[in-house]
Structure formats: C-alpha cells, structure tokens
PDB file of N, CA and C in Angstrom:
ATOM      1  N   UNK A   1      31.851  16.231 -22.951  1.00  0.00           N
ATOM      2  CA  UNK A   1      32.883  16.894 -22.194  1.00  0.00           C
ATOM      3  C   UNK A   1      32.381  18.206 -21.590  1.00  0.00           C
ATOM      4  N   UNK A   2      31.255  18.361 -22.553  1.00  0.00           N
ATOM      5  CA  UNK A   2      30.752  20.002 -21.752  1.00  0.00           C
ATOM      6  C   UNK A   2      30.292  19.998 -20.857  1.00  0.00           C
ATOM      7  N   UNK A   3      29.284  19.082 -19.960  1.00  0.00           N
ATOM      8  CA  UNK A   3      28.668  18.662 -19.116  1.00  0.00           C
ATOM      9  C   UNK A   3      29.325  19.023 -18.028  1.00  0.00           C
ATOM     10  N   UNK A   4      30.369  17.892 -18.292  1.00  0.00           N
ATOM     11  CA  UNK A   4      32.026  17.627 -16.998  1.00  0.00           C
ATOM     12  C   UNK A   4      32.356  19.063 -16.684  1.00  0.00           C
ATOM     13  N   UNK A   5      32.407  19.916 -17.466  1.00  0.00           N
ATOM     14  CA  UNK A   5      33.090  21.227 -17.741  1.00  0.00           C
ATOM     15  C   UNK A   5      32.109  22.280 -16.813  1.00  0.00           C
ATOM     16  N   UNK A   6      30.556  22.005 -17.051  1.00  0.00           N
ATOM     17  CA  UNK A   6      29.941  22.840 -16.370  1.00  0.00           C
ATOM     18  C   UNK A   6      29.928  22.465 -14.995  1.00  0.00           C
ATOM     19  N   UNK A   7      30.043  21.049 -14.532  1.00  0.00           N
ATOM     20  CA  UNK A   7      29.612  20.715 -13.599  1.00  0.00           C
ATOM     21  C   UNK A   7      31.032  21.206 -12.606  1.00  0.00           C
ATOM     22  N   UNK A   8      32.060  21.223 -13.276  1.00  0.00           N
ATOM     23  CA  UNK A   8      33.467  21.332 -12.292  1.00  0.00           C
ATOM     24  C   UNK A   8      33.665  22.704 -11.959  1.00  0.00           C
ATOM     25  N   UNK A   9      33.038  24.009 -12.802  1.00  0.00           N
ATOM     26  CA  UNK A   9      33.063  25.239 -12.636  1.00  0.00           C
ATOM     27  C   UNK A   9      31.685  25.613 -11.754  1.00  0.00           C
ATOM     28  N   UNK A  10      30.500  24.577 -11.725  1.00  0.00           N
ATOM     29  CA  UNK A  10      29.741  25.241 -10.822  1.00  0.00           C
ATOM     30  C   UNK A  10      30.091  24.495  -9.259  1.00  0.00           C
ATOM     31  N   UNK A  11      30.724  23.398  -9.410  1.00  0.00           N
ATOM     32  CA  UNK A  11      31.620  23.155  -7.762  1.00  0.00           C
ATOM     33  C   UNK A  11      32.149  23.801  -7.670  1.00  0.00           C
ATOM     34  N   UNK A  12      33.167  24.738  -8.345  1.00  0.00           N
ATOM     35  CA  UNK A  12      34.353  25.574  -7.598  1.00  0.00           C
ATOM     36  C   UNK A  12      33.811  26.788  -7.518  1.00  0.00           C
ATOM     37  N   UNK A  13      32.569  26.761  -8.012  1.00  0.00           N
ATOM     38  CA  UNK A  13      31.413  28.238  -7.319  1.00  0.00           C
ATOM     39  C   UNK A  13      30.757  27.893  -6.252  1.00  0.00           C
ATOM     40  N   UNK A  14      30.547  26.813  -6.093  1.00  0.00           N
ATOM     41  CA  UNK A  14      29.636  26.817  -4.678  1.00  0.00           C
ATOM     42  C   UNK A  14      31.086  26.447  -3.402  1.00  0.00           C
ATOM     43  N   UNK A  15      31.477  26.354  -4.065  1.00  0.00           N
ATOM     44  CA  UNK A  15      33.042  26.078  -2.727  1.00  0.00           C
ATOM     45  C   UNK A  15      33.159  27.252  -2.632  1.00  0.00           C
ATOM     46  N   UNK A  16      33.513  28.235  -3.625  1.00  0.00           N
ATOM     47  CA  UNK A  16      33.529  30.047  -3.472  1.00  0.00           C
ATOM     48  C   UNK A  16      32.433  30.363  -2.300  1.00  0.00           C
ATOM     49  N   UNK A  17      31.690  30.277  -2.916  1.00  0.00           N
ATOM     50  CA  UNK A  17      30.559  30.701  -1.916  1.00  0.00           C
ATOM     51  C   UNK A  17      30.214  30.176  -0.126  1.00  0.00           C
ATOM     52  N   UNK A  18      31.173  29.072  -0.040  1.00  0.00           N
ATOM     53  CA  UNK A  18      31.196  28.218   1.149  1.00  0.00           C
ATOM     54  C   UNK A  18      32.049  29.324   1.953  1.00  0.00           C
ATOM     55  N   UNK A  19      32.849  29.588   1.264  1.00  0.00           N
ATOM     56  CA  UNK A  19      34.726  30.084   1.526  1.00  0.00           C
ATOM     57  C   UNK A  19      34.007  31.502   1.610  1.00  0.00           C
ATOM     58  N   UNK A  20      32.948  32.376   1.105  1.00  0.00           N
ATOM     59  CA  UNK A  20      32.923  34.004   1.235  1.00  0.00           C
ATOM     60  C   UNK A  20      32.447  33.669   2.730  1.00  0.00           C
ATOM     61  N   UNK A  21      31.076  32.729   3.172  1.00  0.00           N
ATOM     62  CA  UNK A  21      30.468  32.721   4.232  1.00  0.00           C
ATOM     63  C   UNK A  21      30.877  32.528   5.473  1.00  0.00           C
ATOM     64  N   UNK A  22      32.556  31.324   5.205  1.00  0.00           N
ATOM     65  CA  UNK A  22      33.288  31.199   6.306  1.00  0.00           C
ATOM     66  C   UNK A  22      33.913  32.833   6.657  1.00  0.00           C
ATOM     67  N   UNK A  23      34.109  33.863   5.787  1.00  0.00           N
ATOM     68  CA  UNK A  23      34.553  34.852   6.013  1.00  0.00           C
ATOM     69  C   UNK A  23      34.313  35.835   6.831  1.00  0.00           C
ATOM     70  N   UNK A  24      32.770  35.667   6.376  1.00  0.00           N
ATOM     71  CA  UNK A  24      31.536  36.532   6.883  1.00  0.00           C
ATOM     72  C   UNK A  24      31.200  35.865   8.775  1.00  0.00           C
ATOM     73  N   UNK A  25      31.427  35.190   8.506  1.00  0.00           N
ATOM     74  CA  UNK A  25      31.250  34.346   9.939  1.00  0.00           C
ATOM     75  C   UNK A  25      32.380  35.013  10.817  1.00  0.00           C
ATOM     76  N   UNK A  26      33.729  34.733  10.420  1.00  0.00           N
ATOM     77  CA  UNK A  26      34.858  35.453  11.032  1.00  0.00           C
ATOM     78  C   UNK A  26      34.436  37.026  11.367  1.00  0.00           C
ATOM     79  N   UNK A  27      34.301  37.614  10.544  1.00  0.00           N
ATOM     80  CA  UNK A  27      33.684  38.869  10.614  1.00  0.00           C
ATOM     81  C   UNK A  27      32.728  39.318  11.623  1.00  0.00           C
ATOM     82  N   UNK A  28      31.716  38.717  11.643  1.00  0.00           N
ATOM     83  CA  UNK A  28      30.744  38.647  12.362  1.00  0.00           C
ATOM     84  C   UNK A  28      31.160  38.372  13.891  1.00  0.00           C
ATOM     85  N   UNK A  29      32.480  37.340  14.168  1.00  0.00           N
ATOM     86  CA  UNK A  29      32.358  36.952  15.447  1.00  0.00           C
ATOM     87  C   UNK A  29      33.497  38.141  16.413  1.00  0.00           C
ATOM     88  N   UNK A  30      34.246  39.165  15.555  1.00  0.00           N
ATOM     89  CA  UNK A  30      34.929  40.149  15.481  1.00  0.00           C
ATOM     90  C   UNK A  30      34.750  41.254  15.912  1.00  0.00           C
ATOM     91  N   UNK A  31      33.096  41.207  15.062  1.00  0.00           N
ATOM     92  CA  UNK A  31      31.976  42.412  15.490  1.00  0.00           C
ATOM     93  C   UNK A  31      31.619  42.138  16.937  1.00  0.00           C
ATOM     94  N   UNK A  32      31.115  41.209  17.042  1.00  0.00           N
ATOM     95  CA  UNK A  32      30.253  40.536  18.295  1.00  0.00           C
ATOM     96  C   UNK A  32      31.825  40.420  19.540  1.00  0.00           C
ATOM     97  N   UNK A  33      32.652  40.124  18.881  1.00  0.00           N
ATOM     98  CA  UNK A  33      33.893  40.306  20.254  1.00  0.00           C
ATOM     99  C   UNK A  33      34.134  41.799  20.862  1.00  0.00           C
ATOM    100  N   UNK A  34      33.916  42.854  19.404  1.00  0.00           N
ATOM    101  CA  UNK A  34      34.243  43.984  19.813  1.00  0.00           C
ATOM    102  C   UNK A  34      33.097  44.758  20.805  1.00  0.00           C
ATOM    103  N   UNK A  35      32.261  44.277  20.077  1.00  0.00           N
ATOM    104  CA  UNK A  35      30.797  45.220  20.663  1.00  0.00           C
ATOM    105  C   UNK A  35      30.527  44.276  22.442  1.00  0.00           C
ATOM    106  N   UNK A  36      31.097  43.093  22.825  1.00  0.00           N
ATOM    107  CA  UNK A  36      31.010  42.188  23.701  1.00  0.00           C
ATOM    108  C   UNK A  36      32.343  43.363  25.137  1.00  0.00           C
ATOM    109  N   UNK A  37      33.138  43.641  24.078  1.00  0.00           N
ATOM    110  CA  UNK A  37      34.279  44.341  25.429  1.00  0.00           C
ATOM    111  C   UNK A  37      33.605  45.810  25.953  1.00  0.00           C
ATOM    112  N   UNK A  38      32.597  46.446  24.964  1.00  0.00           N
ATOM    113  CA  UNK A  38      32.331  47.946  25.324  1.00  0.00           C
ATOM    114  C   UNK A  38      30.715  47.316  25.657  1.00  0.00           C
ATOM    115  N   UNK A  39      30.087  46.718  25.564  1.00  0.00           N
ATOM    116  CA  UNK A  39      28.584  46.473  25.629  1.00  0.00           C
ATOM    117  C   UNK A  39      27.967  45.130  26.191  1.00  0.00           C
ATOM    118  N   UNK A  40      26.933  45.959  26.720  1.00  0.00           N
ATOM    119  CA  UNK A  40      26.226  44.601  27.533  1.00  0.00           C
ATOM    120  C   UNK A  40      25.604  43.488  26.356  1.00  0.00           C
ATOM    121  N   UNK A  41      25.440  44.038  25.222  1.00  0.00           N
ATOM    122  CA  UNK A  41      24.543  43.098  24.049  1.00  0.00           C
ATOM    123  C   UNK A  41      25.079  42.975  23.113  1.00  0.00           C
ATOM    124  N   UNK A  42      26.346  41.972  23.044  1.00  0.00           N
ATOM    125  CA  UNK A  42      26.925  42.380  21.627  1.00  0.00           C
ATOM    126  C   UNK A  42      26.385  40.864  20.814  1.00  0.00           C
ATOM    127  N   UNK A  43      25.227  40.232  21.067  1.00  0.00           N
ATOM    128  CA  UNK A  43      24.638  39.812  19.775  1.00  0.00           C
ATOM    129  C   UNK A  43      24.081  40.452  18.659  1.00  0.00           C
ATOM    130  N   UNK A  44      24.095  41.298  18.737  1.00  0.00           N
ATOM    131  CA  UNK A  44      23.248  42.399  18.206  1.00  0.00           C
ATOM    132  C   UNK A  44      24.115  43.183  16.844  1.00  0.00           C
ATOM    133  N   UNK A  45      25.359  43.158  17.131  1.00  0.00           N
ATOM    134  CA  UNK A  45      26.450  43.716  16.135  1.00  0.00           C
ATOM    135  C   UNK A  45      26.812  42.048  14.932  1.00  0.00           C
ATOM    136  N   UNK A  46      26.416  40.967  15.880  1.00  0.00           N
ATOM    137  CA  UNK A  46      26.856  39.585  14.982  1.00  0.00           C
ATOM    138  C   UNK A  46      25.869  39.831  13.907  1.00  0.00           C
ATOM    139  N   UNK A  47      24.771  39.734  14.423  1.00  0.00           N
ATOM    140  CA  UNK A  47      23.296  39.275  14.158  1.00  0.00           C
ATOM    141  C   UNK A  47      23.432  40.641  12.764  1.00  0.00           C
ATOM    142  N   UNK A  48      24.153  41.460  13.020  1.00  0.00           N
ATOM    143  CA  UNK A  48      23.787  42.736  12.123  1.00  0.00           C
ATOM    144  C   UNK A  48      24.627  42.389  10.736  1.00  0.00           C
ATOM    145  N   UNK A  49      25.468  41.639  11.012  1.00  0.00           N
ATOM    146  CA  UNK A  49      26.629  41.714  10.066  1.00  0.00           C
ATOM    147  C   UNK A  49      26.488  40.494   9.084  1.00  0.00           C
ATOM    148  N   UNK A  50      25.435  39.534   9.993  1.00  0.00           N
ATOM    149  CA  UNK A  50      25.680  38.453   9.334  1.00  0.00           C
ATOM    150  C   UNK A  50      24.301  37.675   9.645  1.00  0.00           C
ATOM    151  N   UNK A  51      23.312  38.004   9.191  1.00  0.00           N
ATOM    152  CA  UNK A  51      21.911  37.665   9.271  1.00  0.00           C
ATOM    153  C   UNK A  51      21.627  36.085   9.551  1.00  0.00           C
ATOM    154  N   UNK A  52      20.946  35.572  10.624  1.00  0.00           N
ATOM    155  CA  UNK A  52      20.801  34.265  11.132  1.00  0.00           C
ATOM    156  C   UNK A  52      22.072  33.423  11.857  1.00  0.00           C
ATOM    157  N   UNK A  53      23.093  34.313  12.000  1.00  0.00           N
ATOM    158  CA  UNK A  53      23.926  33.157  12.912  1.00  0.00           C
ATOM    159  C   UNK A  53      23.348  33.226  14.289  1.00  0.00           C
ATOM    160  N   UNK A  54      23.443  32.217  14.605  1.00  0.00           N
ATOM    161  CA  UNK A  54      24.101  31.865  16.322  1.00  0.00           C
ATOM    162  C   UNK A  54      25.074  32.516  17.169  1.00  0.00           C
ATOM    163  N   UNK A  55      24.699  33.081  17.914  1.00  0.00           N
ATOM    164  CA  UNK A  55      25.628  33.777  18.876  1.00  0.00           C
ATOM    165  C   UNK A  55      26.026  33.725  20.225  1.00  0.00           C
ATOM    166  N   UNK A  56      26.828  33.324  20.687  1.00  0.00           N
ATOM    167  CA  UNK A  56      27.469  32.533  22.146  1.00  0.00           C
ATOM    168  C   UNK A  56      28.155  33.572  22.505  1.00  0.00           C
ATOM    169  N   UNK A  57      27.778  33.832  23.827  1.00  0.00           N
ATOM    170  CA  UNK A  57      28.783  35.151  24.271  1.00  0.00           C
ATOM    171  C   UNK A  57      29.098  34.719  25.808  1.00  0.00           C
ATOM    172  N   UNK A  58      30.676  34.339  25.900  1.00  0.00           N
ATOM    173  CA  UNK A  58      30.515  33.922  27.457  1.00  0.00           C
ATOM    174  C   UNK A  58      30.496  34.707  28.290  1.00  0.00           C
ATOM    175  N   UNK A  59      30.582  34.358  29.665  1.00  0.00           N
ATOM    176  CA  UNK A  59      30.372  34.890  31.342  1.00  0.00           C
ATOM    177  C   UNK A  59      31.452  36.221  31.049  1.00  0.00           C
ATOM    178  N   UNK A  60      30.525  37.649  31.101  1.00  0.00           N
ATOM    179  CA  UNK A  60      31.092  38.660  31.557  1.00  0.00           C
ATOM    180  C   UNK A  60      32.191  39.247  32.188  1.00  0.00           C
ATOM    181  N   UNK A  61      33.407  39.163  32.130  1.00  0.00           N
ATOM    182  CA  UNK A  61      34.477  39.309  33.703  1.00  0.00           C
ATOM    183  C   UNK A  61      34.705  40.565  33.521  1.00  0.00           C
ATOM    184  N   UNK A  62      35.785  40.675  34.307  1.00  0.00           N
ATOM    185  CA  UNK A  62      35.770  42.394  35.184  1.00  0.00           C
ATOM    186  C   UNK A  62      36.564  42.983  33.542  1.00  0.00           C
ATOM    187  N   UNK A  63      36.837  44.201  34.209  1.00  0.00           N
ATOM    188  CA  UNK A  63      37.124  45.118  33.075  1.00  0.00           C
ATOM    189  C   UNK A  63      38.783  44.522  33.073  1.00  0.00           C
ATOM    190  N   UNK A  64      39.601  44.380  31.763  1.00  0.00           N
ATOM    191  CA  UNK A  64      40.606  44.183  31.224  1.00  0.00           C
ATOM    192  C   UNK A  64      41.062  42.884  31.093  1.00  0.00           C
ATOM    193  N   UNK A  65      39.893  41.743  31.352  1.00  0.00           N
ATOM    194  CA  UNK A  65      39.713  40.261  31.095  1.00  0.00           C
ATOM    195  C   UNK A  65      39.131  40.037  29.820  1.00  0.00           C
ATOM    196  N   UNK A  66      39.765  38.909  29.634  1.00  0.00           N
ATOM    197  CA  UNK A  66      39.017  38.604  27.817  1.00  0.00           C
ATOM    198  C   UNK A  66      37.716  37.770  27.753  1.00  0.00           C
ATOM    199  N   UNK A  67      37.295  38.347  26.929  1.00  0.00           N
ATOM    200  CA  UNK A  67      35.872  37.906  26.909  1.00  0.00           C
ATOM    201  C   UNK A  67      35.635  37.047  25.789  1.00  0.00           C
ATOM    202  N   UNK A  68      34.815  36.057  25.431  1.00  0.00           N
ATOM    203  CA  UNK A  68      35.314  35.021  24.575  1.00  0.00           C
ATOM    204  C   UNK A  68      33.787  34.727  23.845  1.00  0.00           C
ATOM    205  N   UNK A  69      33.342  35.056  21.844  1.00  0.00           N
ATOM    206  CA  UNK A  69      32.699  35.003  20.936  1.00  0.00           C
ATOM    207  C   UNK A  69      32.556  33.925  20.455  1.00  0.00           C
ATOM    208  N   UNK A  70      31.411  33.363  20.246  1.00  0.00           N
ATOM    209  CA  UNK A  70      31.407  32.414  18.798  1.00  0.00           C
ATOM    210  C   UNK A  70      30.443  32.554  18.503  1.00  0.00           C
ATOM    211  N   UNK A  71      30.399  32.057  17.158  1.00  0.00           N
ATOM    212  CA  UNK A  71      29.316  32.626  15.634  1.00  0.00           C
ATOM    213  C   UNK A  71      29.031  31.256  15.260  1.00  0.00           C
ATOM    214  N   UNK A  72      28.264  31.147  14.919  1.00  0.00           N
ATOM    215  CA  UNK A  72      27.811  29.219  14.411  1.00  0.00           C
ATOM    216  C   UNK A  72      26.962  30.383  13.360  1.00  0.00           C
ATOM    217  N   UNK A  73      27.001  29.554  12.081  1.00  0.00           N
ATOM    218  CA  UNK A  73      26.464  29.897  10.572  1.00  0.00           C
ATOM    219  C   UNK A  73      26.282  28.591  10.199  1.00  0.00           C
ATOM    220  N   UNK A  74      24.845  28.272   9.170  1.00  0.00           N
ATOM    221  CA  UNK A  74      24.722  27.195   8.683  1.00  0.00           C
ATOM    222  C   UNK A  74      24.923  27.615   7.110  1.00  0.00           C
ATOM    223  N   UNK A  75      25.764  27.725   6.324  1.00  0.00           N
ATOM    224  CA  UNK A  75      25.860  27.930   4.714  1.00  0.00           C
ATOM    225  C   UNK A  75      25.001  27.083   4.051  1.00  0.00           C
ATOM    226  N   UNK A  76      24.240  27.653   3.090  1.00  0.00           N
ATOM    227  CA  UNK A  76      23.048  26.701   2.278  1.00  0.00           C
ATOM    228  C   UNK A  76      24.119  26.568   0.748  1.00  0.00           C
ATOM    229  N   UNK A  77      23.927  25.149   0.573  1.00  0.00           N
ATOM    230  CA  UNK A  77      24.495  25.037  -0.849  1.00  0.00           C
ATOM    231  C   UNK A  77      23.586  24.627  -1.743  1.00  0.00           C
ATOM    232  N   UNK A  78      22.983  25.905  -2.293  1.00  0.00           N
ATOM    233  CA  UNK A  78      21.849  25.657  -3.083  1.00  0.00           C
ATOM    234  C   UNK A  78      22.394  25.921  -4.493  1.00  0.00           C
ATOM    235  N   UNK A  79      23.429  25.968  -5.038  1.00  0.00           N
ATOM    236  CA  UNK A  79      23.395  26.454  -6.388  1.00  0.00           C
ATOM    237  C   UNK A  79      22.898  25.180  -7.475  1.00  0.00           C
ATOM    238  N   UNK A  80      22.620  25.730  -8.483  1.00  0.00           N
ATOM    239  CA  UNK A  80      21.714  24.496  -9.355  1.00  0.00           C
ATOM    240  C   UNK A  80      22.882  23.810  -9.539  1.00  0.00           C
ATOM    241  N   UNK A  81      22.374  22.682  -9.637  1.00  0.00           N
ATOM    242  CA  UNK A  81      23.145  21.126 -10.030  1.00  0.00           C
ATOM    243  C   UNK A  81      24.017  20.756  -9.064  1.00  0.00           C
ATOM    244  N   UNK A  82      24.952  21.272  -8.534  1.00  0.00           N
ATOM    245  CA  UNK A  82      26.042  20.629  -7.520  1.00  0.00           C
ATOM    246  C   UNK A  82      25.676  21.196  -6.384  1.00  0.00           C
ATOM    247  N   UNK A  83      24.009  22.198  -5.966  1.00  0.00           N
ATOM    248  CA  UNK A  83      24.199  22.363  -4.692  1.00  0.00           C
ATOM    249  C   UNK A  83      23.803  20.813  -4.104  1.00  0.00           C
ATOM    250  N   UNK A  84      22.691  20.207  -4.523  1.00  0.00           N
ATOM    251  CA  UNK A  84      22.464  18.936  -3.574  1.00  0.00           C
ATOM    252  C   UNK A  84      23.841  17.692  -3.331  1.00  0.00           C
ATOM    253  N   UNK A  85      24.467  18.481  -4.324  1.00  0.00           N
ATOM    254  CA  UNK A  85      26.261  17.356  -3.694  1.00  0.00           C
ATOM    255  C   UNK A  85      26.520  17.138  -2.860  1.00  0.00           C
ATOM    256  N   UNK A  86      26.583  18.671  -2.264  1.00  0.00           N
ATOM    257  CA  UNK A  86      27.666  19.354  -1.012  1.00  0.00           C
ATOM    258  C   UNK A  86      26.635  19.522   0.057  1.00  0.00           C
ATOM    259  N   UNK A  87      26.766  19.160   1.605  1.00  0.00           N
ATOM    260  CA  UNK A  87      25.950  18.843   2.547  1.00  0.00           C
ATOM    261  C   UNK A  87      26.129  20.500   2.520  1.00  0.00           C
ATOM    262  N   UNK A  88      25.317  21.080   3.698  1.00  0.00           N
ATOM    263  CA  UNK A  88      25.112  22.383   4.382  1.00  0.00           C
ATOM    264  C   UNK A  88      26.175  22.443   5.480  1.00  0.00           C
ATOM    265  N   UNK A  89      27.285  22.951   5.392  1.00  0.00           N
ATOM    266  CA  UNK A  89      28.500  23.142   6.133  1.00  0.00           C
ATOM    267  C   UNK A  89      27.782  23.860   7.280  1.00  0.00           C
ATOM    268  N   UNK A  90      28.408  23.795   8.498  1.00  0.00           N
ATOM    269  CA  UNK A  90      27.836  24.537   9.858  1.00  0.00           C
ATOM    270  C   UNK A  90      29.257  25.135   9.558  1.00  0.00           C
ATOM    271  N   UNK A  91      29.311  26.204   9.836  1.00  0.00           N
ATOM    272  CA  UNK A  91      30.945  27.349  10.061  1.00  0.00           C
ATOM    273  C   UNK A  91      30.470  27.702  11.581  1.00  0.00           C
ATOM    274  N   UNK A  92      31.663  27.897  11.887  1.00  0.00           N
ATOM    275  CA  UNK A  92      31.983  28.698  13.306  1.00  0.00           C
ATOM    276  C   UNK A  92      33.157  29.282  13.361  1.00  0.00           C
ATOM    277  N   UNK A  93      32.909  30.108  14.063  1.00  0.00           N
ATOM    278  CA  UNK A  93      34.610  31.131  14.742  1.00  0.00           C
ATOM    279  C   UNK A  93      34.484  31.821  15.819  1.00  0.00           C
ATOM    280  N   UNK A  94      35.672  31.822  16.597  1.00  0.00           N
ATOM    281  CA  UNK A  94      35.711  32.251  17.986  1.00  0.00           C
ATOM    282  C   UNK A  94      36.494  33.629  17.971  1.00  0.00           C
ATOM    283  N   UNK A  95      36.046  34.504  18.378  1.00  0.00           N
ATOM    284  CA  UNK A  95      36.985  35.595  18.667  1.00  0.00           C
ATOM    285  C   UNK A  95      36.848  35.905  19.931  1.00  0.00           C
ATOM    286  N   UNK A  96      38.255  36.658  20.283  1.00  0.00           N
ATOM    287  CA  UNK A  96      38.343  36.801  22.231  1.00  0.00           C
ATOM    288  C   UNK A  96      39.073  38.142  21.947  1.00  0.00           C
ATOM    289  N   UNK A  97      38.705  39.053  22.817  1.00  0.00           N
ATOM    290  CA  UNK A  97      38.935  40.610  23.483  1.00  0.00           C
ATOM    291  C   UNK A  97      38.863  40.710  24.300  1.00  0.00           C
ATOM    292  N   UNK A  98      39.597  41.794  24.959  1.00  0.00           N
ATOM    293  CA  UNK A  98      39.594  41.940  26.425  1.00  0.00           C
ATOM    294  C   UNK A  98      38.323  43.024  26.914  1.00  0.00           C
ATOM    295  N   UNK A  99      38.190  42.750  27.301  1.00  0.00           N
ATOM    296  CA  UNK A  99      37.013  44.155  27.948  1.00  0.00           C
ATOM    297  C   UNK A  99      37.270  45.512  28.427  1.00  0.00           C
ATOM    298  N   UNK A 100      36.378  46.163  27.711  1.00  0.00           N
ATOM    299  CA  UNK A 100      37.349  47.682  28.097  1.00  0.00           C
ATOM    300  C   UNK A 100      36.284  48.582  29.004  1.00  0.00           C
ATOM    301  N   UNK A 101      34.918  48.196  29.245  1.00  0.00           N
ATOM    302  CA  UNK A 101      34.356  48.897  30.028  1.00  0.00           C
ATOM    303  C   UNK A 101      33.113  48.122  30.522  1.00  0.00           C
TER     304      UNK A 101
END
C-alpha cells in the first residue's frame, strides 16, 4: 500500500509543478504585453521572467491599439518515478494591451 501511497503524492507533485509553470507562463506573457505597449523589444522582459520560452509578439499598430503576446513554455516532467508518466506539456498564454507609446 506504501508504494500506491508514494506514487499518488509524487503525481500530485508533479501536477503542482505543471500548474506553478502554467503560472509563470501567464506571467511572463503579461511582462512581454506590458514591455510590448512602451517598447520596441518586449521579448526581452518574457525571456527575463521566465527562462527559455517562446515569444510571439504581433505587428506593431499605432499608439492606443492593442497589441497582442504569446509565451509558448515546454514544462519538463522530470520528477523521479511519475515524471516519465506525464508527457512534457507545451503551456501557452496570450496577453493583449494597448500601446501607449
């Protein structure tokens, strides 16, 4: 029964850990929306917040148009025993701001 026991508490740790990264991703695409309305380079604020994502930043428009983020993250589920369970989730999130300069 102990086995069962370890194995069900280290899934609902590597699901934790799935669930902090989807967070961090949100975060990241937030940064990259904000730094996207005041700045010509806002991969640079993703990339800072959240080491190795992907960063999509669309077509520039005039000042007080929304400008539109996404973050692609690949989460590694490496924890011993139940990481080789769980495939490597790709996360993404879109954030949109308007442009302020």
């Amino acid at each position: 029964m102990l086995p069962l026991m370890i194995m069900a508490a280290l899934a609902v740790i590597q699901v934790a850990l799935v669930v902090r990264d989807h967070v961090a991703v949100v975060h990241a695409a937030r940064e990259a929306a904000r730094a996207a309305s005041v700045d010509a380079d806002p991969g640079r604020a993703a990339r800072r917040t959240l080491t190795g994502a992907a960063v999509h930043v669309g077509p520039r428009p005039a000042v007080g148009e929304p400008i539109t983020v996404e973050v692609t993250y690949t989460s590694k589920t490496n924890l011993p025993l139940v990481g080789p369970l769980f495939p490597d989730p790709e996360l993404h999130a879109t954030a949109v701001m308007r442009v302020e300069k």
